[in-house]
N, C-alpha and C. Protein backbone atom coordinates (compact mmCIF):
# COMPACT_ATOMS: atom_id res chain seq x y z
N UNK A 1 0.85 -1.19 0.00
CA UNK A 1 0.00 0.00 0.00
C UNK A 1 0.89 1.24 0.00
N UNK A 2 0.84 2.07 -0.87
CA UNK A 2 1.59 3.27 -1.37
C UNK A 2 0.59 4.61 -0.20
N UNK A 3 -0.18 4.32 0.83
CA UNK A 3 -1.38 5.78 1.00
C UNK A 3 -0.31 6.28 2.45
N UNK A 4 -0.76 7.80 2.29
CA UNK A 4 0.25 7.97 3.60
C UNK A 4 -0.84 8.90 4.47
N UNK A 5 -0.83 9.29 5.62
CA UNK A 5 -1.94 9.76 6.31
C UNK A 5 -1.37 11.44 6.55
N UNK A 6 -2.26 11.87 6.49
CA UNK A 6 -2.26 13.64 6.51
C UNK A 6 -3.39 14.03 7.32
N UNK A 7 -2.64 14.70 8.55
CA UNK A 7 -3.35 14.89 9.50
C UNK A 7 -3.72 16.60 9.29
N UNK A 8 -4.85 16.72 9.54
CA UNK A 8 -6.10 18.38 9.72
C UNK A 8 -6.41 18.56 11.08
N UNK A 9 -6.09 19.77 11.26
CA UNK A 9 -6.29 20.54 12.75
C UNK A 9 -7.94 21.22 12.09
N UNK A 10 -8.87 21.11 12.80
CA UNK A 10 -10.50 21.86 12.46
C UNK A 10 -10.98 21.90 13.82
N UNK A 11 -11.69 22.89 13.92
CA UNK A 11 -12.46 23.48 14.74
C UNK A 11 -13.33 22.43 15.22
N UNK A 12 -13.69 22.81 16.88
CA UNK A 12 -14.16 21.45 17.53
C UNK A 12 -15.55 21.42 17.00
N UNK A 13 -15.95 22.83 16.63
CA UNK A 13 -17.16 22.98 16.41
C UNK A 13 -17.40 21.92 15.23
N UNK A 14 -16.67 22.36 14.34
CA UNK A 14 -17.05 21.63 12.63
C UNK A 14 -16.86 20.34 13.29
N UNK A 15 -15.68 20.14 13.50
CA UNK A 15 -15.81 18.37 13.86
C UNK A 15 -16.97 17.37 14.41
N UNK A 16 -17.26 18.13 15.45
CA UNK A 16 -18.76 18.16 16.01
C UNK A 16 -19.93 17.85 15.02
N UNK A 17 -20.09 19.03 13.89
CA UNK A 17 -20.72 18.74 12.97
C UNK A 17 -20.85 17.86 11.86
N UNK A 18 -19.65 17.37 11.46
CA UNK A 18 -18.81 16.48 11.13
C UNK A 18 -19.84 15.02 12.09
N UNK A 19 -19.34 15.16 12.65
CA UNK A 19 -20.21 13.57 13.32
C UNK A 19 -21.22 13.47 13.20
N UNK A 20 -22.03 14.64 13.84
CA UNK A 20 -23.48 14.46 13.40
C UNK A 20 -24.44 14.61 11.96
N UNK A 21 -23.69 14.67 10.48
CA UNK A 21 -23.68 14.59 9.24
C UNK A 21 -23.24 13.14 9.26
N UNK A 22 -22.61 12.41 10.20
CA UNK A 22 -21.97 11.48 9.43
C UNK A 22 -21.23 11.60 8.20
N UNK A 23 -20.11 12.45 8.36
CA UNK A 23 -19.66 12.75 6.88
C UNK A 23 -18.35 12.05 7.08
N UNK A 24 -18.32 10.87 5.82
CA UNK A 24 -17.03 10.14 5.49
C UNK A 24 -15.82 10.88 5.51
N UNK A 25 -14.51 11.74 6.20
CA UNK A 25 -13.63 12.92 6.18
C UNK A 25 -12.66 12.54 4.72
N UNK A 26 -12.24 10.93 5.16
CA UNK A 26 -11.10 10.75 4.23
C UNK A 26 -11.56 10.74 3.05
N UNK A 27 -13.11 10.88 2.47
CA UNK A 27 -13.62 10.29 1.42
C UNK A 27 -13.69 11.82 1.02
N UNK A 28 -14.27 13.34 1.09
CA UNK A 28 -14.25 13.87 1.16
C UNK A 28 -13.14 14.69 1.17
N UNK A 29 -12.19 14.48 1.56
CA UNK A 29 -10.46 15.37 1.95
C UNK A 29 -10.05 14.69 0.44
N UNK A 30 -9.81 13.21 0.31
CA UNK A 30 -9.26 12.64 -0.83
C UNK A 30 -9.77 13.34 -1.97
N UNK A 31 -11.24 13.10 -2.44
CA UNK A 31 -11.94 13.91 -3.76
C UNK A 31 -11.71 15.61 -3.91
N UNK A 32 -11.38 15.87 -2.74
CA UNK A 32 -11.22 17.16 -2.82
C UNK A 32 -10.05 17.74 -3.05
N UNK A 33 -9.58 16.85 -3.23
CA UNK A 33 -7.46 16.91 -3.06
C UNK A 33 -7.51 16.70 -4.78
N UNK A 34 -7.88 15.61 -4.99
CA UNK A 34 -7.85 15.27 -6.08
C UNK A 34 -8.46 16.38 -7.20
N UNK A 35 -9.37 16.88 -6.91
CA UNK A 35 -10.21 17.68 -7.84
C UNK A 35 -9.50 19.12 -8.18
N UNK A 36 -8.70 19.08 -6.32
CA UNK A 36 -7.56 20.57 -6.73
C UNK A 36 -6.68 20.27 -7.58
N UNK A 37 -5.85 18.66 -7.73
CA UNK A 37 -4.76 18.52 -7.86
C UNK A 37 -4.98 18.65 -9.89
N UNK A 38 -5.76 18.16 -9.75
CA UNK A 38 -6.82 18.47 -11.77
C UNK A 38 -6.92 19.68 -12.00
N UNK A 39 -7.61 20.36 -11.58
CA UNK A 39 -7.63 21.82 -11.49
C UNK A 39 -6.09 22.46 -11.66
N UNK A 40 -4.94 22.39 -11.04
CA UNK A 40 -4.00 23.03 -11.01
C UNK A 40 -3.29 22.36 -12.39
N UNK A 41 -3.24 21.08 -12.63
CA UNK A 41 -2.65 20.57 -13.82
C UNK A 41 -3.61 20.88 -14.84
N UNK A 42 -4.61 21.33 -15.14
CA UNK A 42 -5.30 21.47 -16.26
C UNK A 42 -4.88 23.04 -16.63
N UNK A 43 -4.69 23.78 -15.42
CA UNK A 43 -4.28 25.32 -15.27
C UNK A 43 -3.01 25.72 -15.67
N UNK A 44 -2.02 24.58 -15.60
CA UNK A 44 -0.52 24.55 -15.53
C UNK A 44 -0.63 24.32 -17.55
N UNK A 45 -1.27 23.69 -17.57
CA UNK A 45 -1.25 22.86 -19.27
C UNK A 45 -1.64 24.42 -20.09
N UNK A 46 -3.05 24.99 -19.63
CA UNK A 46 -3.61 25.73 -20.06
C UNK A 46 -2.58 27.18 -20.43
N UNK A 47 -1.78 27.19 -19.47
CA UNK A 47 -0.42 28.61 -19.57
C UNK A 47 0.58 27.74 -20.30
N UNK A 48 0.93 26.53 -20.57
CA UNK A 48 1.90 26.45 -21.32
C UNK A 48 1.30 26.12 -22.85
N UNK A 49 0.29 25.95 -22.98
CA UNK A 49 -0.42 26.12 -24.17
C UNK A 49 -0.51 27.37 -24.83
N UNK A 50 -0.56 28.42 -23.93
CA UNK A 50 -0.79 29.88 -24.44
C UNK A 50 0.46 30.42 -24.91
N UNK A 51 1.86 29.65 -24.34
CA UNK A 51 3.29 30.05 -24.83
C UNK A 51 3.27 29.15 -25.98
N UNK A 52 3.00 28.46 -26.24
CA UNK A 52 3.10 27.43 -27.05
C UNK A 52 2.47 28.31 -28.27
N UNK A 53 0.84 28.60 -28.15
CA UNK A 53 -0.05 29.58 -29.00
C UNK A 53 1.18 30.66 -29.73
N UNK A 54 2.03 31.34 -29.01
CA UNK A 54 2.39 32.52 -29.26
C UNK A 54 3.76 31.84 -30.05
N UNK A 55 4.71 30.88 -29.65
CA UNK A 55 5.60 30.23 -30.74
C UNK A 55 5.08 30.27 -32.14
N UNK A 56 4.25 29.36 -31.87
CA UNK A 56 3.60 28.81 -33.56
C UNK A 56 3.20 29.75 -34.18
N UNK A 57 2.22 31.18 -33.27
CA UNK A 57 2.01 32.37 -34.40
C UNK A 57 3.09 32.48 -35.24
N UNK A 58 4.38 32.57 -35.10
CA UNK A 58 5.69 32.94 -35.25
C UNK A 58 6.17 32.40 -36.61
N UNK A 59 5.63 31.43 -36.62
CA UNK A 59 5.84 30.18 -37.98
C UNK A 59 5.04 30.24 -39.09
N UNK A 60 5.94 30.23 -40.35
CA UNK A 60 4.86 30.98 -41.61
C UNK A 60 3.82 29.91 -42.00
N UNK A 61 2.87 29.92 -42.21
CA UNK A 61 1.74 28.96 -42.71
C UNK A 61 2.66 27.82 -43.57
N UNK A 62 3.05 28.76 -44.52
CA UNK A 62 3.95 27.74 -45.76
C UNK A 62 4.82 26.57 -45.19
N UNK A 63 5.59 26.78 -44.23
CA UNK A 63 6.91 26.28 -43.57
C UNK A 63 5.78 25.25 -42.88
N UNK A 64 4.89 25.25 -42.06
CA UNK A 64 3.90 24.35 -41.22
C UNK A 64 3.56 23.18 -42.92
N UNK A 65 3.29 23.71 -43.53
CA UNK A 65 2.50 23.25 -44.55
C UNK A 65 3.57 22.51 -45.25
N UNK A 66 4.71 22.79 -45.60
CA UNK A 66 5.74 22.19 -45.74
C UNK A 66 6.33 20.96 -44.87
N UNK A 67 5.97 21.07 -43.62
CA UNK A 67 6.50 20.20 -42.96
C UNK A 67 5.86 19.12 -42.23
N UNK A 68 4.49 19.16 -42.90
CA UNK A 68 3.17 18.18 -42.70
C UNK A 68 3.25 17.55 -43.62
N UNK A 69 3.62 17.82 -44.89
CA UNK A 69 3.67 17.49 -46.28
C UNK A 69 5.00 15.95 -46.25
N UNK A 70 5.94 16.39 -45.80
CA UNK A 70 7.17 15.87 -45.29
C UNK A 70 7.32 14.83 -44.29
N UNK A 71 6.49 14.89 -42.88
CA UNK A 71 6.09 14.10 -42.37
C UNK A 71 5.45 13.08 -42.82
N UNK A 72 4.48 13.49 -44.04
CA UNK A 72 3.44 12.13 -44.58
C UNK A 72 4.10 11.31 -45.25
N UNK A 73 5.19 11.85 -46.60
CA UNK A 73 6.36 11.16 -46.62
C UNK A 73 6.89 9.86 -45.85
N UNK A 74 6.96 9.61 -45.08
CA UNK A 74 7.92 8.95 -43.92
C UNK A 74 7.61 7.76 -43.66
């Protein structure tokens, strides 16, 4: 088993509330970890896409078109 435990300091109050929801924590903390951890890599992709956008403006249609042409070649 690769899982490692990560401990949260919360208010006695919420915790409190927490019990009486019956709310699963690790099931909840995990999806929520996870959903940031997507979020930040989809965000990270999204800015190197936009440098990426601004390279390729850079490149003459012809030369792209040339070198698709060349590839099929192969």
């Amino acid at each position: 088993m690769n899982d490692v435990v990560i401990t949260v300091r919360v208010p006695k109050t919420l915790k409190e509330k927490i019990g009486e929801y019956g709310i699963a924590v690790s099931e909840v903390v995990r999806k929520a970890l996870e959903e940031e951890v997507e979020r930040r890599r989809l965000e990270e992709a999204r800015k190197a896409s936009e440098g990426l956008g601004g390279f390729f403006a850079k490149i003459q249609e012809e030369e792209i078109i040339r070198s698709i042409r060349e590839s099929r070649l192969r």
